[in-house]
C-alpha atoms as a PDB file:
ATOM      1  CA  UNK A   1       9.486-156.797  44.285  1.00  0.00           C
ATOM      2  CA  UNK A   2      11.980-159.062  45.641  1.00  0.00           C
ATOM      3  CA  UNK A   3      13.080-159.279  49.667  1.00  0.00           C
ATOM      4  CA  UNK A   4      16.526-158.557  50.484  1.00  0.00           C
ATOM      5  CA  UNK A   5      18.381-160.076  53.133  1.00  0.00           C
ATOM      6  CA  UNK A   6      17.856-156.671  55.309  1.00  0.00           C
ATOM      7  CA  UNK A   7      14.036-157.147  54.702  1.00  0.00           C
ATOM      8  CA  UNK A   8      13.876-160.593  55.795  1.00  0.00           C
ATOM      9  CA  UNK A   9      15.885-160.464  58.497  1.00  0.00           C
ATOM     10  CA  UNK A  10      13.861-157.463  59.910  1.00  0.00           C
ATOM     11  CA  UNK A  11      10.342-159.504  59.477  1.00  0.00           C
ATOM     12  CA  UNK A  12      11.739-162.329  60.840  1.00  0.00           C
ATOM     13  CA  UNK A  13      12.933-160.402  63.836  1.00  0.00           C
ATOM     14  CA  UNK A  14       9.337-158.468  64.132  1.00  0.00           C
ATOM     15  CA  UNK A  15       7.334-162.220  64.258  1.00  0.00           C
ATOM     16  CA  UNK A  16      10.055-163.168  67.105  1.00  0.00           C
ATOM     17  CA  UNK A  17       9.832-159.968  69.094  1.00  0.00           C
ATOM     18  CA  UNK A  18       6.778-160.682  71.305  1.00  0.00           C
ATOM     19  CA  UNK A  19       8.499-164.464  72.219  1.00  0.00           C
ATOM     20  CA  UNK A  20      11.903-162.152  73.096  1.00  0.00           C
ATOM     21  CA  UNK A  21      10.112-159.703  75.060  1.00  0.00           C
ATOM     22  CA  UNK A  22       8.574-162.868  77.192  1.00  0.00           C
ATOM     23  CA  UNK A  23      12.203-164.518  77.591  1.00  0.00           C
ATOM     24  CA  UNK A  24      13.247-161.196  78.957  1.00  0.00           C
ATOM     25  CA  UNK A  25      10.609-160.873  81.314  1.00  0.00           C
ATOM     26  CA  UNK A  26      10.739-164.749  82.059  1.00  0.00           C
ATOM     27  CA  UNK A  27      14.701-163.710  82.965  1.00  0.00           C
ATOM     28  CA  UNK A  28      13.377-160.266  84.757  1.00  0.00           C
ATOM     29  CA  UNK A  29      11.386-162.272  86.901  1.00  0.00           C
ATOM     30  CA  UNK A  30      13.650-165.090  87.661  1.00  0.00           C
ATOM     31  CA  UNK A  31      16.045-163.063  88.864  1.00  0.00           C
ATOM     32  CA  UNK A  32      13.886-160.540  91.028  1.00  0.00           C
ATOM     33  CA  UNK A  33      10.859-161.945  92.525  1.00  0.00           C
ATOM     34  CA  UNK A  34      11.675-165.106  93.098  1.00  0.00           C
ATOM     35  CA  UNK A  35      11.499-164.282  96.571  1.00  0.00           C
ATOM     36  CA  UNK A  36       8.755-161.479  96.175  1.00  0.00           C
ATOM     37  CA  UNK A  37       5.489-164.085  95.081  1.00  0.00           C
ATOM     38  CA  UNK A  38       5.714-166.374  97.465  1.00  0.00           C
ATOM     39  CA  UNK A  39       3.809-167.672 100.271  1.00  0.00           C
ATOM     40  CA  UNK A  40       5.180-165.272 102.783  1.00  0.00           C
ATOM     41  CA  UNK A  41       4.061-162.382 100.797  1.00  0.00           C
ATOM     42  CA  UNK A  42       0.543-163.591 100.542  1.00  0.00           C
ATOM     43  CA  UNK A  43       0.126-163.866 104.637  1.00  0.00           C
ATOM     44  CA  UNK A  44       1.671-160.660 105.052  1.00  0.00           C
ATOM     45  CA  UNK A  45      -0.568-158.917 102.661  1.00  0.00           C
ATOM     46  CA  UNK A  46      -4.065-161.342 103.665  1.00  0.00           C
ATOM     47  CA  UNK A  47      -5.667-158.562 105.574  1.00  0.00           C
ATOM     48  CA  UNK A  48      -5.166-155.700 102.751  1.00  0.00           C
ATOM     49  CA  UNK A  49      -6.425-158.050  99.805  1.00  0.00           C
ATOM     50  CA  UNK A  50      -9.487-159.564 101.383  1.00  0.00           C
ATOM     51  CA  UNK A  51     -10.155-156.002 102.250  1.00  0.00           C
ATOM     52  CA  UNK A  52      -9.993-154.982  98.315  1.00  0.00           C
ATOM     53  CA  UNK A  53     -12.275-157.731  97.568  1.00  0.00           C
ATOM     54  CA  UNK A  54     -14.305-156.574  99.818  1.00  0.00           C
ATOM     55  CA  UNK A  55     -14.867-153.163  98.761  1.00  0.00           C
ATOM     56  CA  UNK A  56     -14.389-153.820  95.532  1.00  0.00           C
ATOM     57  CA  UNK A  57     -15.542-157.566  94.335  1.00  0.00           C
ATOM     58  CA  UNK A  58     -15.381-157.170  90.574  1.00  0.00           C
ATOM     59  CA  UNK A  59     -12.530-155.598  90.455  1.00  0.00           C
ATOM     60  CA  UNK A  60     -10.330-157.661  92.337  1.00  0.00           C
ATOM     61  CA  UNK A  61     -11.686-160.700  90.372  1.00  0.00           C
ATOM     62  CA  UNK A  62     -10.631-159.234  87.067  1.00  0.00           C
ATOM     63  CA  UNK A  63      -7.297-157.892  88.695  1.00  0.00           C
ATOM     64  CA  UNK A  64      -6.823-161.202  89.923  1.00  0.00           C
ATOM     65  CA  UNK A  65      -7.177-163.028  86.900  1.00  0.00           C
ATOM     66  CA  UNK A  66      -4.979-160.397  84.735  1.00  0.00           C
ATOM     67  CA  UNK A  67      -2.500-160.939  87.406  1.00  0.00           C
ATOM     68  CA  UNK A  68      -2.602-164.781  87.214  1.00  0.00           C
ATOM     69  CA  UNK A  69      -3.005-164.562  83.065  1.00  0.00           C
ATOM     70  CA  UNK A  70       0.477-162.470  83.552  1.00  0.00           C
ATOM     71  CA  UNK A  71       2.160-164.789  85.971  1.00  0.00           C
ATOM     72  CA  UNK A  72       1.700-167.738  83.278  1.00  0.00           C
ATOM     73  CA  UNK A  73       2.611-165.384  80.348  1.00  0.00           C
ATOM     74  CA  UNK A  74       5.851-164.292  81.066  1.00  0.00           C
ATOM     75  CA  UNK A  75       6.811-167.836  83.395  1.00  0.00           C
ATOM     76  CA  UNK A  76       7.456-166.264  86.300  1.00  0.00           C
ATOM     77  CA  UNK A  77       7.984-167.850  89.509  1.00  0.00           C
ATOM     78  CA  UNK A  78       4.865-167.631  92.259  1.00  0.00           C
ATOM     79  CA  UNK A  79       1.756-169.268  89.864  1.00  0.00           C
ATOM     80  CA  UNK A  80       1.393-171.538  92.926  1.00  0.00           C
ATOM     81  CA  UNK A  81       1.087-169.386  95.217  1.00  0.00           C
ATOM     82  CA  UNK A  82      -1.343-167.556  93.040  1.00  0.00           C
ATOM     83  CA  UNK A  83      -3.294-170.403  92.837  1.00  0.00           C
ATOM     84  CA  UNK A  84      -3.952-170.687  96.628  1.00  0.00           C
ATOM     85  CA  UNK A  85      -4.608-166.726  96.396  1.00  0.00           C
ATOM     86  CA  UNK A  86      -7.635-167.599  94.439  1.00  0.00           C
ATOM     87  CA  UNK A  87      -8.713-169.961  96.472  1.00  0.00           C
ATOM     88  CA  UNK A  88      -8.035-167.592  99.567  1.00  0.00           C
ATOM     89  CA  UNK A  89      -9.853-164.877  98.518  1.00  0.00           C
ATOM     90  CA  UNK A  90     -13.108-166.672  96.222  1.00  0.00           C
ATOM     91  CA  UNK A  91     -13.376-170.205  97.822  1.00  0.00           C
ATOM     92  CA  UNK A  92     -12.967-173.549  96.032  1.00  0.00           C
ATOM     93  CA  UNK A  93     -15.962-172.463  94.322  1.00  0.00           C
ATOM     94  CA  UNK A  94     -15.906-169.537  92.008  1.00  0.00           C
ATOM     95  CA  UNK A  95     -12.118-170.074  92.844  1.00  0.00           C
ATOM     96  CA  UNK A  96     -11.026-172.152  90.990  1.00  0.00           C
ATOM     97  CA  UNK A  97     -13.042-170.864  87.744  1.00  0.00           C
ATOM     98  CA  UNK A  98     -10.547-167.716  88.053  1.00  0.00           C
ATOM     99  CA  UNK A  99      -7.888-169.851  88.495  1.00  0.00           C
ATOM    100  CA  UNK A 100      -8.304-171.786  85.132  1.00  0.00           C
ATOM    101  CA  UNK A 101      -9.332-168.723  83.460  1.00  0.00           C
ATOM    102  CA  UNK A 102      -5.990-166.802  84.393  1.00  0.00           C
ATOM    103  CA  UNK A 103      -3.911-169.869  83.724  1.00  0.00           C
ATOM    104  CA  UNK A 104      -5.613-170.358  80.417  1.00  0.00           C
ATOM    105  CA  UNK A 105      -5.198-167.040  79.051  1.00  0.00           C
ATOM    106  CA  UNK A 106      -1.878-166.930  79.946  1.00  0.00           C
ATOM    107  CA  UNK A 107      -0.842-170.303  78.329  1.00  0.00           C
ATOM    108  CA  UNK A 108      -3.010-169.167  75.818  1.00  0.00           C
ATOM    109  CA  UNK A 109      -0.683-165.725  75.234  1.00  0.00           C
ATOM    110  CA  UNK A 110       2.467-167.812  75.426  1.00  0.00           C
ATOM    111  CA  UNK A 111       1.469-170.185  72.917  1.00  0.00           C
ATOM    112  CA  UNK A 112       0.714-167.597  70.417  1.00  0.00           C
ATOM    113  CA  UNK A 113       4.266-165.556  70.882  1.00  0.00           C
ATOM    114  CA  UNK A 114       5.419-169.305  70.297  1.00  0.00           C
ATOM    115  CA  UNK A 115       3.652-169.873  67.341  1.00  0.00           C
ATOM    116  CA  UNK A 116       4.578-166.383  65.333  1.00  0.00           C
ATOM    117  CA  UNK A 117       8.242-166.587  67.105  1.00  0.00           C
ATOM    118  CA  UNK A 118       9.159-170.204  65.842  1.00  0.00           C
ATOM    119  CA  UNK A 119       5.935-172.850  65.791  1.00  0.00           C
ATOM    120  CA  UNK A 120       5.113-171.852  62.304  1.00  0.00           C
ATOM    121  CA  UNK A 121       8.164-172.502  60.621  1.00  0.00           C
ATOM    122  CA  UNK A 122       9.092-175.646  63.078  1.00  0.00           C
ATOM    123  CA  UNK A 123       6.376-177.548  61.943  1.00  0.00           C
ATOM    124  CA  UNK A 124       6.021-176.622  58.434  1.00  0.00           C
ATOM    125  CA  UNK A 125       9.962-177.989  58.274  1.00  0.00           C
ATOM    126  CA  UNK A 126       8.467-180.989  60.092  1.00  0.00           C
ATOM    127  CA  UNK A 127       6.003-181.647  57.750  1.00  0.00           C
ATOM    128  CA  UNK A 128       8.292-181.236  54.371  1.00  0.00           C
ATOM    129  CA  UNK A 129      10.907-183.607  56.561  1.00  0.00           C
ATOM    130  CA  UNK A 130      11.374-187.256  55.659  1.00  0.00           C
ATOM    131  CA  UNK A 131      12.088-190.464  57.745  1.00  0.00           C
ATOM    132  CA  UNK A 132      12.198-190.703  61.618  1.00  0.00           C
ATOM    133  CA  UNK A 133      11.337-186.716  61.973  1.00  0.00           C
ATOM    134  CA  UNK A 134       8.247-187.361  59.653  1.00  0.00           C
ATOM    135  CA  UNK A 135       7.274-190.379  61.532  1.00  0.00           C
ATOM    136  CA  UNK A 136       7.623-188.753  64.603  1.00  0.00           C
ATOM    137  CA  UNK A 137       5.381-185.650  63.228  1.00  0.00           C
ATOM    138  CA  UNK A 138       2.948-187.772  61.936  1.00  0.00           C
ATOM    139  CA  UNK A 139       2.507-189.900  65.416  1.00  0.00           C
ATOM    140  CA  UNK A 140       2.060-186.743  67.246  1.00  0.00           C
ATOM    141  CA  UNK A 141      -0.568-185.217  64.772  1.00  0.00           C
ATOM    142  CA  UNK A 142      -2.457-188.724  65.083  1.00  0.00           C
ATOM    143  CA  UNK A 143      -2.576-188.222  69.079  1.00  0.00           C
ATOM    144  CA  UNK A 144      -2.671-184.722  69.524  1.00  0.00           C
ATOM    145  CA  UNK A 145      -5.749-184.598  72.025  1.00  0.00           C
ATOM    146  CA  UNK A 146      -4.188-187.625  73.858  1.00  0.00           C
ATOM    147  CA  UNK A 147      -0.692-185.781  74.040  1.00  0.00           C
ATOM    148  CA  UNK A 148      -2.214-182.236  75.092  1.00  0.00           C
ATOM    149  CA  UNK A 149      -4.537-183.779  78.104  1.00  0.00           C
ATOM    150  CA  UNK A 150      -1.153-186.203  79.115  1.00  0.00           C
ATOM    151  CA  UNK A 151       0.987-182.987  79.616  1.00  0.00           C
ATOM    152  CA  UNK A 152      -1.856-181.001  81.625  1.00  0.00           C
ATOM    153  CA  UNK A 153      -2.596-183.858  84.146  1.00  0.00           C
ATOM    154  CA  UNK A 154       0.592-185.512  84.785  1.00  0.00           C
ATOM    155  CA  UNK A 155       1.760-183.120  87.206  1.00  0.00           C
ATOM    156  CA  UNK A 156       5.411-183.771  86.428  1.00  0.00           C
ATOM    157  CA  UNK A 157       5.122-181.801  83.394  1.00  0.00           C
ATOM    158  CA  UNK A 158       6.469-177.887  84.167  1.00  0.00           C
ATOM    159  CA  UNK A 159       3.368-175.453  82.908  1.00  0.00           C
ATOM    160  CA  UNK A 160       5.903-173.737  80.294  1.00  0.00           C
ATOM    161  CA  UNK A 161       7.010-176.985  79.000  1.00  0.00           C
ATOM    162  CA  UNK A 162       3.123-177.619  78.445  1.00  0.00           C
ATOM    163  CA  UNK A 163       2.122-174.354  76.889  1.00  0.00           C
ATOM    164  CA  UNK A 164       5.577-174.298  74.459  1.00  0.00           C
ATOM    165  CA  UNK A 165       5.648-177.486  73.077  1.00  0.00           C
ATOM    166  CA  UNK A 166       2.249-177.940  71.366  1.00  0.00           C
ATOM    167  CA  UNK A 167       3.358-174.414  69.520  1.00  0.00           C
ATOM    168  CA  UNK A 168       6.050-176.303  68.076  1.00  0.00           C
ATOM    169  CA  UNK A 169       4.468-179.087  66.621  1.00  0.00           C
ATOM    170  CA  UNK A 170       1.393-177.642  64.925  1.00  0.00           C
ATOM    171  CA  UNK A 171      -1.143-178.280  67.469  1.00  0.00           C
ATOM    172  CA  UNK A 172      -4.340-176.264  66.679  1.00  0.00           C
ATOM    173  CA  UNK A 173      -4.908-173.007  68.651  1.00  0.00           C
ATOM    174  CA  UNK A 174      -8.777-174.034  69.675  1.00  0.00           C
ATOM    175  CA  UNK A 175      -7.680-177.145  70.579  1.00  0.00           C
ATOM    176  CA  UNK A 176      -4.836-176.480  72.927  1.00  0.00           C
ATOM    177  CA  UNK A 177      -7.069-174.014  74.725  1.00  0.00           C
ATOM    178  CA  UNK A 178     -10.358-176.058  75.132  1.00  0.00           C
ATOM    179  CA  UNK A 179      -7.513-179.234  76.296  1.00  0.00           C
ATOM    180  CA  UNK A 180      -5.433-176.503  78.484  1.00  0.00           C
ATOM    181  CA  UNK A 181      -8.760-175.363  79.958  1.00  0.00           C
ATOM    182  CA  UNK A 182     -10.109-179.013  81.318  1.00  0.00           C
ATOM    183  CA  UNK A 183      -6.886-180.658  81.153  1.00  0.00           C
ATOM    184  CA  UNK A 184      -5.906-178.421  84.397  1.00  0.00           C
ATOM    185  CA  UNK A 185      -9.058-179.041  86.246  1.00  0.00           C
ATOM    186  CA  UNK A 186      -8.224-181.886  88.730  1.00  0.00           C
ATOM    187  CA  UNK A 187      -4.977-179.930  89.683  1.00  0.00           C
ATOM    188  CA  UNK A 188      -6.419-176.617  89.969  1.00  0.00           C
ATOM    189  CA  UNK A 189      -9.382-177.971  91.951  1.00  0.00           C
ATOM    190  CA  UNK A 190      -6.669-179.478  94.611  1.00  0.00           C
ATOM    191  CA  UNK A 191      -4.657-176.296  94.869  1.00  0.00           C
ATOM    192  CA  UNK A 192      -7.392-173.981  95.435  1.00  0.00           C
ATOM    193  CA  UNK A 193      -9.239-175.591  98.301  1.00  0.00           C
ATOM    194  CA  UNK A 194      -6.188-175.835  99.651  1.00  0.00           C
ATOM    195  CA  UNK A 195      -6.065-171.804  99.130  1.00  0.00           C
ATOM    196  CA  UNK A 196      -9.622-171.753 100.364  1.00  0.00           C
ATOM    197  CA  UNK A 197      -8.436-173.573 103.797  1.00  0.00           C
ATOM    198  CA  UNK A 198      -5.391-170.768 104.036  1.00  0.00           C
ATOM    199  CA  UNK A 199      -7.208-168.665 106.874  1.00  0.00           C
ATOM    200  CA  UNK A 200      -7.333-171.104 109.550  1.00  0.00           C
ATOM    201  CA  UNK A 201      -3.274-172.029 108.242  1.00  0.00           C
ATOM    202  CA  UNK A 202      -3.075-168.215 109.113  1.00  0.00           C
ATOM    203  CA  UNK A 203      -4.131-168.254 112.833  1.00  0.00           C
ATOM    204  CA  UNK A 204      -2.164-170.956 113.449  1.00  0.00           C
ATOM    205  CA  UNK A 205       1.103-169.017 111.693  1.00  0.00           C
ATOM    206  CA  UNK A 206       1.382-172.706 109.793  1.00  0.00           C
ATOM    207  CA  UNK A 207       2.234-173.411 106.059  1.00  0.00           C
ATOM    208  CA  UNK A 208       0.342-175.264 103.404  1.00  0.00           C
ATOM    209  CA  UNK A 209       0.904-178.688 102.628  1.00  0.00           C
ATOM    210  CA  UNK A 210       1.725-178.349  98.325  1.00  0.00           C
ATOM    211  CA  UNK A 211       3.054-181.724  98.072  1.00  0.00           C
ATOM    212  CA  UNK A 212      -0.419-182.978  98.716  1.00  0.00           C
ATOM    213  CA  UNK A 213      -0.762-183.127  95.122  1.00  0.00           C
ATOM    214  CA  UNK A 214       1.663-185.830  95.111  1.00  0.00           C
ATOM    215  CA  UNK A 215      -0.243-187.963  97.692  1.00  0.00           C
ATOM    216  CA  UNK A 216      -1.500-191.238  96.862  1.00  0.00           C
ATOM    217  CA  UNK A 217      -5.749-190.045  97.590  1.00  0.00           C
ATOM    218  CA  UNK A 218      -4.878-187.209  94.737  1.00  0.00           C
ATOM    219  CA  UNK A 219      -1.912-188.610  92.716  1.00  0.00           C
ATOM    220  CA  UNK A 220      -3.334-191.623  91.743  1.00  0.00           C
ATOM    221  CA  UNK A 221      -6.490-190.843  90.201  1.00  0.00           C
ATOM    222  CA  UNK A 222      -4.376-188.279  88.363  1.00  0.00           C
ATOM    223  CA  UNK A 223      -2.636-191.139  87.075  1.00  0.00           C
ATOM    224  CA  UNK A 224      -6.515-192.867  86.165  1.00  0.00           C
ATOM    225  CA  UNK A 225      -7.069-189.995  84.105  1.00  0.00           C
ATOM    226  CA  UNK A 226      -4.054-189.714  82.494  1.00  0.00           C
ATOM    227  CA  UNK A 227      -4.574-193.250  81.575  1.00  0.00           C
ATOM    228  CA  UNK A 228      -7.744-192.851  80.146  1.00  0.00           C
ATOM    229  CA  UNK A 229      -6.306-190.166  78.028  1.00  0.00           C
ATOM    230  CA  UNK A 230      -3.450-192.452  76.618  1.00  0.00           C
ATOM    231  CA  UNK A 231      -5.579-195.434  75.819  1.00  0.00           C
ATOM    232  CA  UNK A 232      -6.832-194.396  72.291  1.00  0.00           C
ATOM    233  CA  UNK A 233      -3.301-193.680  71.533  1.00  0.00           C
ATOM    234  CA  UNK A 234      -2.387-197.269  72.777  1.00  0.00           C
ATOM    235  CA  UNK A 235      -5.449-198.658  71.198  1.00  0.00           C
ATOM    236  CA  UNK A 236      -4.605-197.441  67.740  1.00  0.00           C
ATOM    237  CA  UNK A 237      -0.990-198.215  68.335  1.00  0.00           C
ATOM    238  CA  UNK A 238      -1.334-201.706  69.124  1.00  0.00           C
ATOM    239  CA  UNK A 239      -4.260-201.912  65.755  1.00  0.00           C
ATOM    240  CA  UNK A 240      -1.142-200.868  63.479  1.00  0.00           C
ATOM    241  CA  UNK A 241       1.161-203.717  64.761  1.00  0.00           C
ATOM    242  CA  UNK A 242       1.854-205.423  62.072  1.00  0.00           C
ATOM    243  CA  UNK A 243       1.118-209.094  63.072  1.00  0.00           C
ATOM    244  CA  UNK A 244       3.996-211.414  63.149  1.00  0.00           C
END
């Protein structure tokens, strides 16, 4: 039984849906709590959420990390401040486990609505391309692990840029989650013990320092690492030179 054009267009629509629904809530959020998830919201509301962990440890964890997973999904503006929540109300240490787990899931959502929406398609046009779009498919299959732990530790990269892109170009599912999942270590670690340090910032009505990221003690060993990722990339770059 052949498709007709009303058939088509109605599958194609129902794979897109989920990536349209996250636009709109992307926009939604944009638009609405930009000034709701931010770092004045989290002082007001210290006493009342330390208070639900308290009473209530296991839940707020897994509230917590829905909440973060959520944030990442749909894009929308306060995943900072999230991050210092976690580090707030668990410490450095289980912290920044929930952290990464959130964020992870998240990406992890938005990569799939990516993949069924356009990824798919993209990269299987990609693949049956010819001359600089093929070569340009075939150098990022040959450094996918390289590209995927670049984009999670330079901290220039925006998270949604990160979690889109590799949907694509064809990038494995298991292997953008195991490199999303260690890739954001080293700036997940920073941001929650900065979270962690957020109740003496509190007493003194202060703010926290987020461009310490950015400093040279934390943004150069970023750079080291992102290095390190790049070099087999190089390595096998410079062994295909042809020699002149």
């Amino acid at each position: 039984m052949k498709s007709t054009p009303e058939s088509t267009l109605f599958l194609r629509a129902r794979r897109q849906l989920p990536l349209i629904l996250i636009a709109c809530g992307a926009i939604a959020g944009a638009l609405f709590l930009r000034d709701v998830l931010d770092f004045q919201a989290l002082a007001d509301n210290r006493e009342r959420l330390l208070a639900l962990r308290d009473a209530h440890y296991p839940v707020a964890v897994a509230g917590f990390i829905l909440a973060y997973a959520t944030l990442v999904t749909f894009s929308l503006p306060g995943a900072t401040v999230a991050t210092l929540t976690g580090g707030f109300l668990f410490g450095t240490f289980p912290g920044v486990l929930f952290n990464m787990t959130g964020a992870t899931i998240g990406a992890a959502i938005l990569f799939l609505a990516a993949r069924k929406g356009l990824g798919d398609r993209l990269a299987a046009k990609m693949d049956a391309s010819e001359g600089r779009v093929a070569r340009i498919k075939a150098g990022i299959d040959a450094n996918q692990w390289e590209m995927l732990f670049l984009i999670r530790l330079i901290p220039v990269v925006p998270f949604f840029v990160a979690n889109l892109l590799p949907a694509l170009v064809g990038v494995p599912f298991g292997r953008f989650v195991l490199t999303t999942f260690v890739g954001i270590i080293p700036g997940a670690l920073v941001y929650t013990s900065v979270g962690a340090g957020l109740g003496e910032i509190f007493e003194q009505g202060g703010t926290p320092d987020l461009t310490v990221i950015f400093s040279a003690e934390i943004l150069l060993p970023l750079l080291g690492l992102a290095a390190l990722a790049a070099l087999p990339a190089v390595i096998r770059m410079l062994r295909k030179t042809p020699e002149v």
